[in-house]
N, C-alpha and C. Protein backbone atom coordinates (compact mmCIF):
# COMPACT_ATOMS: atom_id res chain seq x y z
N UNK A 1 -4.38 33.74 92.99
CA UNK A 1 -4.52 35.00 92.33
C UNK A 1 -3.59 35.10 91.13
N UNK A 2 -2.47 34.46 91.52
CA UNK A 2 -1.61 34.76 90.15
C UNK A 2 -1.73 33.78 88.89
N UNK A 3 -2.68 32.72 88.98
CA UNK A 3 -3.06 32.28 87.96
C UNK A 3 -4.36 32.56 87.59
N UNK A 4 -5.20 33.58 88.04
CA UNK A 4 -6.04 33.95 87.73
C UNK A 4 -5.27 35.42 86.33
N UNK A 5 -3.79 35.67 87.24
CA UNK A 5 -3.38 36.95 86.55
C UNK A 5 -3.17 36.14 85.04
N UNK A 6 -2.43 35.32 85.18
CA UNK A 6 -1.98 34.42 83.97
C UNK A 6 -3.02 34.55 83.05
N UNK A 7 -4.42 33.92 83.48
CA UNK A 7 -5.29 33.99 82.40
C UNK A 7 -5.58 34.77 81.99
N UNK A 8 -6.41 35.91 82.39
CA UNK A 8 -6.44 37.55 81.85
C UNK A 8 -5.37 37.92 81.02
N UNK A 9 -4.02 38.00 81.59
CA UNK A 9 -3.32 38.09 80.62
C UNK A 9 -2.76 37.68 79.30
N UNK A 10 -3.43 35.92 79.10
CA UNK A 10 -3.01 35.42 78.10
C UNK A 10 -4.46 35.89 77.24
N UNK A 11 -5.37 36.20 77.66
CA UNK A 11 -6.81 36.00 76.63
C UNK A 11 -6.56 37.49 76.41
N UNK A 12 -5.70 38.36 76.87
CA UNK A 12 -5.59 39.95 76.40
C UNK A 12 -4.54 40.11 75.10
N UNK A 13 -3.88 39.10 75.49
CA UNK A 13 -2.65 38.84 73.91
C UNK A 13 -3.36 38.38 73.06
N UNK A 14 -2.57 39.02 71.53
CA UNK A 14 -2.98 39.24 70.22
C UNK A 14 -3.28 37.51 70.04
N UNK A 15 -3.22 37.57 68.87
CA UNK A 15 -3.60 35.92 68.49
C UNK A 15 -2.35 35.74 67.60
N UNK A 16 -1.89 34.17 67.00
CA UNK A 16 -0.69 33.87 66.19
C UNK A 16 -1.23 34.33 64.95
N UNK A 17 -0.26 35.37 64.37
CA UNK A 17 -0.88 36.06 62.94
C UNK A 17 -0.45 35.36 61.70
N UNK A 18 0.41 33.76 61.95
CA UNK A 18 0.79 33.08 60.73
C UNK A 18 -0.26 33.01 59.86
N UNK A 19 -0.01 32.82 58.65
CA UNK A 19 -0.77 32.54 57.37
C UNK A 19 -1.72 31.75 57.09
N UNK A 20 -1.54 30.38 58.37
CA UNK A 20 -2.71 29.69 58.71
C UNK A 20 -2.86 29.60 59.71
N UNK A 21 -4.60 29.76 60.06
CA UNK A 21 -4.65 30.22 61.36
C UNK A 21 -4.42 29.32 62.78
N UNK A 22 -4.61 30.29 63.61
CA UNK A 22 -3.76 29.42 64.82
C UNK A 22 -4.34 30.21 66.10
N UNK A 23 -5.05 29.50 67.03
CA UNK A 23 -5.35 30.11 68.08
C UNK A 23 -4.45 30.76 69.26
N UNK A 24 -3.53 30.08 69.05
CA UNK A 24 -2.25 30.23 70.14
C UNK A 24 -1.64 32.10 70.02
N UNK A 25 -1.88 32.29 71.71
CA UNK A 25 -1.41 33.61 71.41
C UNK A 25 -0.22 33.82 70.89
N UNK A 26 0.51 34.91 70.75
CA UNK A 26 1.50 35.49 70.13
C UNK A 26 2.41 35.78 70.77
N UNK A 27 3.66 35.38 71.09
CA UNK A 27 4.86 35.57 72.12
C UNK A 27 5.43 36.74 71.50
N UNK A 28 5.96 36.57 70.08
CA UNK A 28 7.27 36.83 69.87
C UNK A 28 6.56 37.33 68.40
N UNK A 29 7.66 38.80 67.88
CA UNK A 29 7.55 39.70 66.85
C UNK A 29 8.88 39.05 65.90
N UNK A 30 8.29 38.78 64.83
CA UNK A 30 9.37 38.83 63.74
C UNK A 30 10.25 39.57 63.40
N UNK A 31 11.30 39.83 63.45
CA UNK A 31 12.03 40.64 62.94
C UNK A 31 12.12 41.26 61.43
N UNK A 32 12.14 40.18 60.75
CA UNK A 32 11.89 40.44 59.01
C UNK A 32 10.62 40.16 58.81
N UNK A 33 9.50 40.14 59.21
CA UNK A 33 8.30 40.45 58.68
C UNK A 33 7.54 40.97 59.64
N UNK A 34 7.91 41.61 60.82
CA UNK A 34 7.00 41.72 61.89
C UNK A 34 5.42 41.55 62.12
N UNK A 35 5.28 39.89 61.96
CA UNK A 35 4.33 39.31 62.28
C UNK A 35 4.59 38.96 63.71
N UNK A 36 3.63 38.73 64.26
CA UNK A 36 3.39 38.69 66.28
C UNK A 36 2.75 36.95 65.77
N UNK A 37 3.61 35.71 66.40
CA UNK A 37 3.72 34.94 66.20
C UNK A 37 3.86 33.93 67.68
N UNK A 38 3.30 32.72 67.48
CA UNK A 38 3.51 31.67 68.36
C UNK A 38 4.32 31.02 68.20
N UNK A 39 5.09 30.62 69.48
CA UNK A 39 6.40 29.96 69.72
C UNK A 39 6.82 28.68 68.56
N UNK A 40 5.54 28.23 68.18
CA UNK A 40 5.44 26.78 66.88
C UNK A 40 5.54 27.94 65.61
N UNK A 41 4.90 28.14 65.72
CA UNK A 41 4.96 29.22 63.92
C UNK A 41 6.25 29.96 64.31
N UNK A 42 6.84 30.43 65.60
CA UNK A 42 7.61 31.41 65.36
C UNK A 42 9.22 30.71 64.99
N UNK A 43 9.18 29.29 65.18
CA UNK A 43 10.51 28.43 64.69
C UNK A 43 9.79 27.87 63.57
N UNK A 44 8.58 27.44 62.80
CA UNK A 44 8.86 27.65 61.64
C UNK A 44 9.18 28.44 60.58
N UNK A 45 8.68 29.82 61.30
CA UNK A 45 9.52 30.84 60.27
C UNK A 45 11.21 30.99 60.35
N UNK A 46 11.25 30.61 61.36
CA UNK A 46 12.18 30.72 61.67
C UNK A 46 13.15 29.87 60.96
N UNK A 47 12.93 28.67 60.49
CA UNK A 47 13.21 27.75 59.59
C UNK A 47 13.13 27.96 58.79
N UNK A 48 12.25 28.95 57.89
CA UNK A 48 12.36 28.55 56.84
C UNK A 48 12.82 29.66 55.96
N UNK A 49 13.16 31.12 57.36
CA UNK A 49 14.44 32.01 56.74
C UNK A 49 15.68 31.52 57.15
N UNK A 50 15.81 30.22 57.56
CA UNK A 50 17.35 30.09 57.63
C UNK A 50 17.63 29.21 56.16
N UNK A 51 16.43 28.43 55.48
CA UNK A 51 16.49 28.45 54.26
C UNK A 51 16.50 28.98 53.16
N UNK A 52 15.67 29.75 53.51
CA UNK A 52 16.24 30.89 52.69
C UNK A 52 17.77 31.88 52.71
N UNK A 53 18.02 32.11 54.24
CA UNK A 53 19.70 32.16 54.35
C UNK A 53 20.56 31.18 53.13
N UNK A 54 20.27 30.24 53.51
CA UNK A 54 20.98 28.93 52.78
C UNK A 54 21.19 29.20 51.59
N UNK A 55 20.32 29.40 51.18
CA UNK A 55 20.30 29.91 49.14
C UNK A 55 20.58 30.89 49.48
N UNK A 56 20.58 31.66 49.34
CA UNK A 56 21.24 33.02 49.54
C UNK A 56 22.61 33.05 49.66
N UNK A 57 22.85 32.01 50.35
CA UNK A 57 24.57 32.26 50.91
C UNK A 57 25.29 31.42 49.67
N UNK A 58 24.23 30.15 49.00
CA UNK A 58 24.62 29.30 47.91
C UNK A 58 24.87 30.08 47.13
N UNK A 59 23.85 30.53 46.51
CA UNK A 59 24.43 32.33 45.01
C UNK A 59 24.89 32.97 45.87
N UNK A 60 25.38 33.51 46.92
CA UNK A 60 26.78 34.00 47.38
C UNK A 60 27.58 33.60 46.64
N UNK A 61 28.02 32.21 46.98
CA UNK A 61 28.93 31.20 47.07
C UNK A 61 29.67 31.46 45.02
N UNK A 62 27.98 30.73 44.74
CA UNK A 62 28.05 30.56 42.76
C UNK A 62 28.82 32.00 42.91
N UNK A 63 28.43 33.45 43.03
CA UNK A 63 28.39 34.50 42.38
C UNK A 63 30.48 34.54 42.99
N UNK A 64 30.31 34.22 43.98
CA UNK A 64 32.09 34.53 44.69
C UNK A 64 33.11 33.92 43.18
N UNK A 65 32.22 32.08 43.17
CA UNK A 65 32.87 31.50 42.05
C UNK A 65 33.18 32.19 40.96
N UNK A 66 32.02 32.67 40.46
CA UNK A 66 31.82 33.24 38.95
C UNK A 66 32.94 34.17 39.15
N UNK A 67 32.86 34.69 39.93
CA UNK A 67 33.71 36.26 40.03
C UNK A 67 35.41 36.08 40.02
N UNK A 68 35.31 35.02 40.91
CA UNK A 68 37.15 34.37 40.65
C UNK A 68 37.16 33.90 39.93
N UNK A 69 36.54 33.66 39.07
CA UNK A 69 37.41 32.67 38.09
C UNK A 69 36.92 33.59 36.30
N UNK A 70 36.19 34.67 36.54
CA UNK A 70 36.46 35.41 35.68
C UNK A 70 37.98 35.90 35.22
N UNK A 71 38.28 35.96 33.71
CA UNK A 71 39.37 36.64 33.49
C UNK A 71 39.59 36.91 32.01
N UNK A 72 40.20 37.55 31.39
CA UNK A 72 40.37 38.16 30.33
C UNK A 72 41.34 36.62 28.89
N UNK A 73 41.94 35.76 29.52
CA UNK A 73 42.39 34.70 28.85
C UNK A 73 41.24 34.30 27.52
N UNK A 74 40.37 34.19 27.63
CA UNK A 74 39.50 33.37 26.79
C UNK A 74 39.28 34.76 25.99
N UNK A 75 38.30 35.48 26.64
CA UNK A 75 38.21 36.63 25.02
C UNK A 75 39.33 36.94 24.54
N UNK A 76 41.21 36.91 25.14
CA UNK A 76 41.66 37.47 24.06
C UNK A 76 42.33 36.50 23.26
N UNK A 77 41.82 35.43 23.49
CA UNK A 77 42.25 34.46 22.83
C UNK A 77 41.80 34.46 21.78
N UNK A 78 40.16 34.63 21.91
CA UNK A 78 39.28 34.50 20.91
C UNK A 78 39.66 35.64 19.40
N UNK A 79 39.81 36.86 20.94
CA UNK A 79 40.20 38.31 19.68
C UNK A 79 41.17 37.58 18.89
N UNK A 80 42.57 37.19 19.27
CA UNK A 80 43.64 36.88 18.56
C UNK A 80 43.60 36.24 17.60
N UNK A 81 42.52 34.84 18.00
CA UNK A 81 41.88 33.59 16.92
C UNK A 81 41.14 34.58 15.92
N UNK A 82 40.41 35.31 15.77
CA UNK A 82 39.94 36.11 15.05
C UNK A 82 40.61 37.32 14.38
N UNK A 83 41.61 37.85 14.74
CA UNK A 83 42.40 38.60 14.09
C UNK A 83 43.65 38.29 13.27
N UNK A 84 44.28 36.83 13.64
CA UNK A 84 44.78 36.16 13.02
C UNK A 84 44.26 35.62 11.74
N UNK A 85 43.00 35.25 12.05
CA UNK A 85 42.21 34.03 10.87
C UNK A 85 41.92 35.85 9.63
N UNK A 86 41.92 36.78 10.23
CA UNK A 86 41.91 37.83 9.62
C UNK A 86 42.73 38.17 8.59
N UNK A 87 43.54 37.84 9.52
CA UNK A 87 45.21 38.27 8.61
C UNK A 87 45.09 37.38 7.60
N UNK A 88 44.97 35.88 7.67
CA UNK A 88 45.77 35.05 6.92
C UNK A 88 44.67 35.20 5.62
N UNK A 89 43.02 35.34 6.02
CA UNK A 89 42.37 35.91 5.07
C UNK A 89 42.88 36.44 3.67
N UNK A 90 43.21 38.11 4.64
CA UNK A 90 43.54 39.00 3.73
C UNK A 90 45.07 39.04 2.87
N UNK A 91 46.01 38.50 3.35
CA UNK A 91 47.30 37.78 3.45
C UNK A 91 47.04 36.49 2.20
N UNK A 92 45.93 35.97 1.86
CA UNK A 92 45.50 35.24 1.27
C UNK A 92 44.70 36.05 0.21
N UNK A 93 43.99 37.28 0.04
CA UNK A 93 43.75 38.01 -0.68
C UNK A 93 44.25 38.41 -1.73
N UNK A 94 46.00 39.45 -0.49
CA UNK A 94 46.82 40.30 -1.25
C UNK A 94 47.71 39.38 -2.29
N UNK A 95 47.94 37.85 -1.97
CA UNK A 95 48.64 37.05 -2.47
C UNK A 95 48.25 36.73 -3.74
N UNK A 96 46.45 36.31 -3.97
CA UNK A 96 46.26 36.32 -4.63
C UNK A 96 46.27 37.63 -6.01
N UNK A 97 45.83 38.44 -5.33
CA UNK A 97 45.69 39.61 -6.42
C UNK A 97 46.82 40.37 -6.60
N UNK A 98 48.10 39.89 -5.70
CA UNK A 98 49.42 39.84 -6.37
C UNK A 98 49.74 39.22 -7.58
N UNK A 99 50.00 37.73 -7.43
CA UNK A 99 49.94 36.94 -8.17
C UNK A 99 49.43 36.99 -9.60
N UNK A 100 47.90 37.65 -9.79
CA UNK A 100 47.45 37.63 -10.89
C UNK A 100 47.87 39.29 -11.61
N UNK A 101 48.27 39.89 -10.90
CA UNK A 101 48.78 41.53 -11.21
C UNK A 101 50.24 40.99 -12.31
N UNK A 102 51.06 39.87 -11.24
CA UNK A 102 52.67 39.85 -11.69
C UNK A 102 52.51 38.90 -12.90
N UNK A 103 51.26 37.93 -12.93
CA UNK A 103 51.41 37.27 -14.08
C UNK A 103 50.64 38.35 -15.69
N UNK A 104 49.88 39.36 -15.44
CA UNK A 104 49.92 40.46 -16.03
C UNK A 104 50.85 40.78 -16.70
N UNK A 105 51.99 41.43 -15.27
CA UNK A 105 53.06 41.67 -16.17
C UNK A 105 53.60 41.17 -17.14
N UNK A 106 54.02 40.12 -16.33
CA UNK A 106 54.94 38.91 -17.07
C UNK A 106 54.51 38.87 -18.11
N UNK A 107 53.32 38.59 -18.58
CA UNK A 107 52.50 38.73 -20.44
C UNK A 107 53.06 39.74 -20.49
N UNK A 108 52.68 41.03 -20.25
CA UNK A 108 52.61 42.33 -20.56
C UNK A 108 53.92 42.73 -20.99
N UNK A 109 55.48 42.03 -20.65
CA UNK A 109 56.94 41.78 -20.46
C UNK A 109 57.34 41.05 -21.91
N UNK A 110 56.77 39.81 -22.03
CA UNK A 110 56.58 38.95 -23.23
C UNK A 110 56.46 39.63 -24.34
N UNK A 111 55.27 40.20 -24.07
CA UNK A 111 54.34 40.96 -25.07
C UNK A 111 55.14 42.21 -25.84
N UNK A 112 55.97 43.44 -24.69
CA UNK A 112 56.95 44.17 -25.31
C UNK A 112 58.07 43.67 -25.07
N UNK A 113 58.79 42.76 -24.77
CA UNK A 113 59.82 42.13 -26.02
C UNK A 113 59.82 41.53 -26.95
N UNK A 114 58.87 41.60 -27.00
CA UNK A 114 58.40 41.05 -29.02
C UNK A 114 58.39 42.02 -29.92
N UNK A 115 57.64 42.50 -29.46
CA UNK A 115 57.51 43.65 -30.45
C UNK A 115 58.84 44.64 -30.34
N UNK A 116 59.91 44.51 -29.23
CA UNK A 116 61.14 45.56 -29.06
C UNK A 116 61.58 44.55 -30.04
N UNK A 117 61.90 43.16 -29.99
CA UNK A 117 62.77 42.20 -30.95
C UNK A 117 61.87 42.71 -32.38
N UNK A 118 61.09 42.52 -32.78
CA UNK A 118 60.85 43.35 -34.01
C UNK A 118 60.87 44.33 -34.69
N UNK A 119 60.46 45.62 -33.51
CA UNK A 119 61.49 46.79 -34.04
C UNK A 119 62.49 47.13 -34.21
N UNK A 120 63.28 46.08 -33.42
CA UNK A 120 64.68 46.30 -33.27
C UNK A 120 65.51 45.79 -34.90
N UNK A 121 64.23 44.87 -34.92
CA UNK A 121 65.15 43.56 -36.31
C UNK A 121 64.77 44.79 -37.34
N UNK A 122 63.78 45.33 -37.38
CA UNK A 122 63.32 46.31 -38.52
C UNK A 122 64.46 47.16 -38.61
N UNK A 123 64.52 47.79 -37.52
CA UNK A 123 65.48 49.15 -37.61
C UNK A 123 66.76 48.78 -38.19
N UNK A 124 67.45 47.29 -37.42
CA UNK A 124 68.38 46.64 -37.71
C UNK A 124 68.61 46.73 -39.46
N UNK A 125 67.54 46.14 -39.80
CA UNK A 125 67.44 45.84 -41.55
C UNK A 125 67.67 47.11 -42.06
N UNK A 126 66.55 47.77 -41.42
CA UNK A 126 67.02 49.21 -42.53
C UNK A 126 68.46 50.04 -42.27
N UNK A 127 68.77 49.94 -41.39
CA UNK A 127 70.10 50.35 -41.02
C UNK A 127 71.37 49.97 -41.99
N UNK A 128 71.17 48.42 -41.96
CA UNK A 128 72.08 47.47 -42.69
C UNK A 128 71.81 48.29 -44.44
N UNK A 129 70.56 48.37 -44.51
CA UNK A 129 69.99 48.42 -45.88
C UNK A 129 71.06 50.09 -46.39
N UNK A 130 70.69 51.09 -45.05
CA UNK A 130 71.39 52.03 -45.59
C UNK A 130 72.75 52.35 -45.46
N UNK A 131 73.60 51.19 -44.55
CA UNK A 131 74.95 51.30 -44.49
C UNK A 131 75.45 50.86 -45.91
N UNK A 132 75.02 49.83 -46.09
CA UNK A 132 75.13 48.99 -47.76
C UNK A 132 75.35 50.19 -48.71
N UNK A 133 74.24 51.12 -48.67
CA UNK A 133 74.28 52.04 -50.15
C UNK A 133 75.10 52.94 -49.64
N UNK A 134 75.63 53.41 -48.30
CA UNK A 134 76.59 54.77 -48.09
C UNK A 134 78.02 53.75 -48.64
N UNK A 135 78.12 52.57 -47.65
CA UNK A 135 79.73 52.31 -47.94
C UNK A 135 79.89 51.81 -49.89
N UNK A 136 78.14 51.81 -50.52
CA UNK A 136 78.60 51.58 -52.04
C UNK A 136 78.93 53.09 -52.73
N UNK A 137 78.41 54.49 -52.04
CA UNK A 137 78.40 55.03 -52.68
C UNK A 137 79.86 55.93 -52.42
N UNK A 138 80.25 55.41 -51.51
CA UNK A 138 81.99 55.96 -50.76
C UNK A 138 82.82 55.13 -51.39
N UNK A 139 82.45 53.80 -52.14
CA UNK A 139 82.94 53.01 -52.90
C UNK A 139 83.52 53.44 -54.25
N UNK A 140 82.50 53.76 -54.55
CA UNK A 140 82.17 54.66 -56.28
C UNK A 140 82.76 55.82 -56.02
N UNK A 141 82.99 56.51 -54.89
CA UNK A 141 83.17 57.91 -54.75
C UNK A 141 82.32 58.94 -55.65
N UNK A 142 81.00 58.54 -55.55
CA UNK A 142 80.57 59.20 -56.37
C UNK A 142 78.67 59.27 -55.80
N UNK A 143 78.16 60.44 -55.43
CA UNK A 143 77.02 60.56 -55.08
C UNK A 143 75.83 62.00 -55.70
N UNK A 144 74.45 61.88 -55.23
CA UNK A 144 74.05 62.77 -55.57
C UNK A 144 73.50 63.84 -54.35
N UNK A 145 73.04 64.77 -54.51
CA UNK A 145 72.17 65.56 -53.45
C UNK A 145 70.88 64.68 -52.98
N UNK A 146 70.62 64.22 -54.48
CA UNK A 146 69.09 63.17 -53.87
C UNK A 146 68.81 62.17 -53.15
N UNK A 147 70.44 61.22 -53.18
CA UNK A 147 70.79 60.43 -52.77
C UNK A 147 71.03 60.41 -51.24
N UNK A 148 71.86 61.21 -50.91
CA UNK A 148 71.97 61.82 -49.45
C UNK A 148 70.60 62.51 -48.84
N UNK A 149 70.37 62.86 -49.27
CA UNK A 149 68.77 62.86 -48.86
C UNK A 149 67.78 62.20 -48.28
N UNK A 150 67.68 61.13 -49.58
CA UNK A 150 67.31 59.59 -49.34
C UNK A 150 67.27 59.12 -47.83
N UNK A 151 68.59 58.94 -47.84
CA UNK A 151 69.14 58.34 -47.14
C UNK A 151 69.08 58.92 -45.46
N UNK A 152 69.22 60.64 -45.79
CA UNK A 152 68.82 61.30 -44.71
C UNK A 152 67.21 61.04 -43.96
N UNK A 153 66.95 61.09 -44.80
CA UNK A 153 65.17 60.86 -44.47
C UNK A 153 65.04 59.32 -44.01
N UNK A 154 65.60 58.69 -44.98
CA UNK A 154 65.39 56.90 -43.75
C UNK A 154 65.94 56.82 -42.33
N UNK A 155 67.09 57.53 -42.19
CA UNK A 155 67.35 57.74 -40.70
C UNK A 155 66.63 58.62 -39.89
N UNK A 156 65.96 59.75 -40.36
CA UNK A 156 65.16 60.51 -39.35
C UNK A 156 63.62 59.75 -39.50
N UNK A 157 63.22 58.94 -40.79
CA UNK A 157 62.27 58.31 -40.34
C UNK A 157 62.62 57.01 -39.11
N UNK A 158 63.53 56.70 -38.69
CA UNK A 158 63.86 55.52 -37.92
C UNK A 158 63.53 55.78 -36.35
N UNK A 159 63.96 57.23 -36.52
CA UNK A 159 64.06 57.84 -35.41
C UNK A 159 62.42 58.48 -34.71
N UNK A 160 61.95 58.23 -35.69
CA UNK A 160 59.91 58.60 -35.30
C UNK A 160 59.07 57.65 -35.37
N UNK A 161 59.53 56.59 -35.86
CA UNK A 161 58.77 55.43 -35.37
C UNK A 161 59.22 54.93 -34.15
């Protein structure tokens, strides 16, 4: 009788619901896919989420790596390499357009002491020119109104150029 129960009971169970088919009834429910599965299909799935475990736990593993060994060293290195090469740039800029500003001057320096040494020699001359006729005419002891005049007017012209 009790293998009569056996049979009834096995031809009343579902069938193996793997992906390819399979007559063998169905023992056992999947947990992660709850498919109703035979004891052969139910250890190959079973296999082949522990492969999938496997990778899974591998990019675990990569992602743990990646994550330790992240750190801030390299970008601010990079910033620094780049803010440096910045500097020396502009540092290389200001140098230049220093440089060509001071040699500006420097002409520009040249340029009015030449012309101060020439006004100077001018003023010089006429100076000389009108000391000459005062100490001739303090000489002579003897002068005019027009004369002093003259003479007044070459010094206040000296003084407006």
């Amino acid at each position: 009788m009790m293998s009569k129960d056996i049979i009834s009971n096995s031809s009343s169970q579902i069938s193996c619901e793997n992906e390819i088919e399979c007559s063998k009834p169905s023992l056992r429910s999947c947990h992660h896919c709850s498919k109703r599965l035979c004891l052969d299909h139910m250890n190959e799935h079973n296999d082949l989420n522990m492969v999938r475990v496997e990778e899974l736990s591998d990019e675990m593993n990569k992602l743990t790596d990646l994550i330790s060994n992240l750190n801030t060293e390299k970008s601010l290195e990079d910033a620094r390499y780049k803010l440096n090469r910045w500097k020396k740039e502009n540092f290389d800029l200001i140098e230049r357009i220093y440089d060509d500003h001071s040699e500006a001057i420097h002409r520009l320096e040249n340029e009015l002491n030449d012309r101060l040494n020439i006004f100077k020699g001018s003023l010089e001359s006429t100076i000389t020119d009108s000391k000459s006729q005062l100490s001739y005419f303090k000489k002579i002891n003897q002068t005019t109104q027009q004369v002093v005049l003259i003479l007044f007017q070459i010094i206040f012209q000296l003084f407006l150029e």
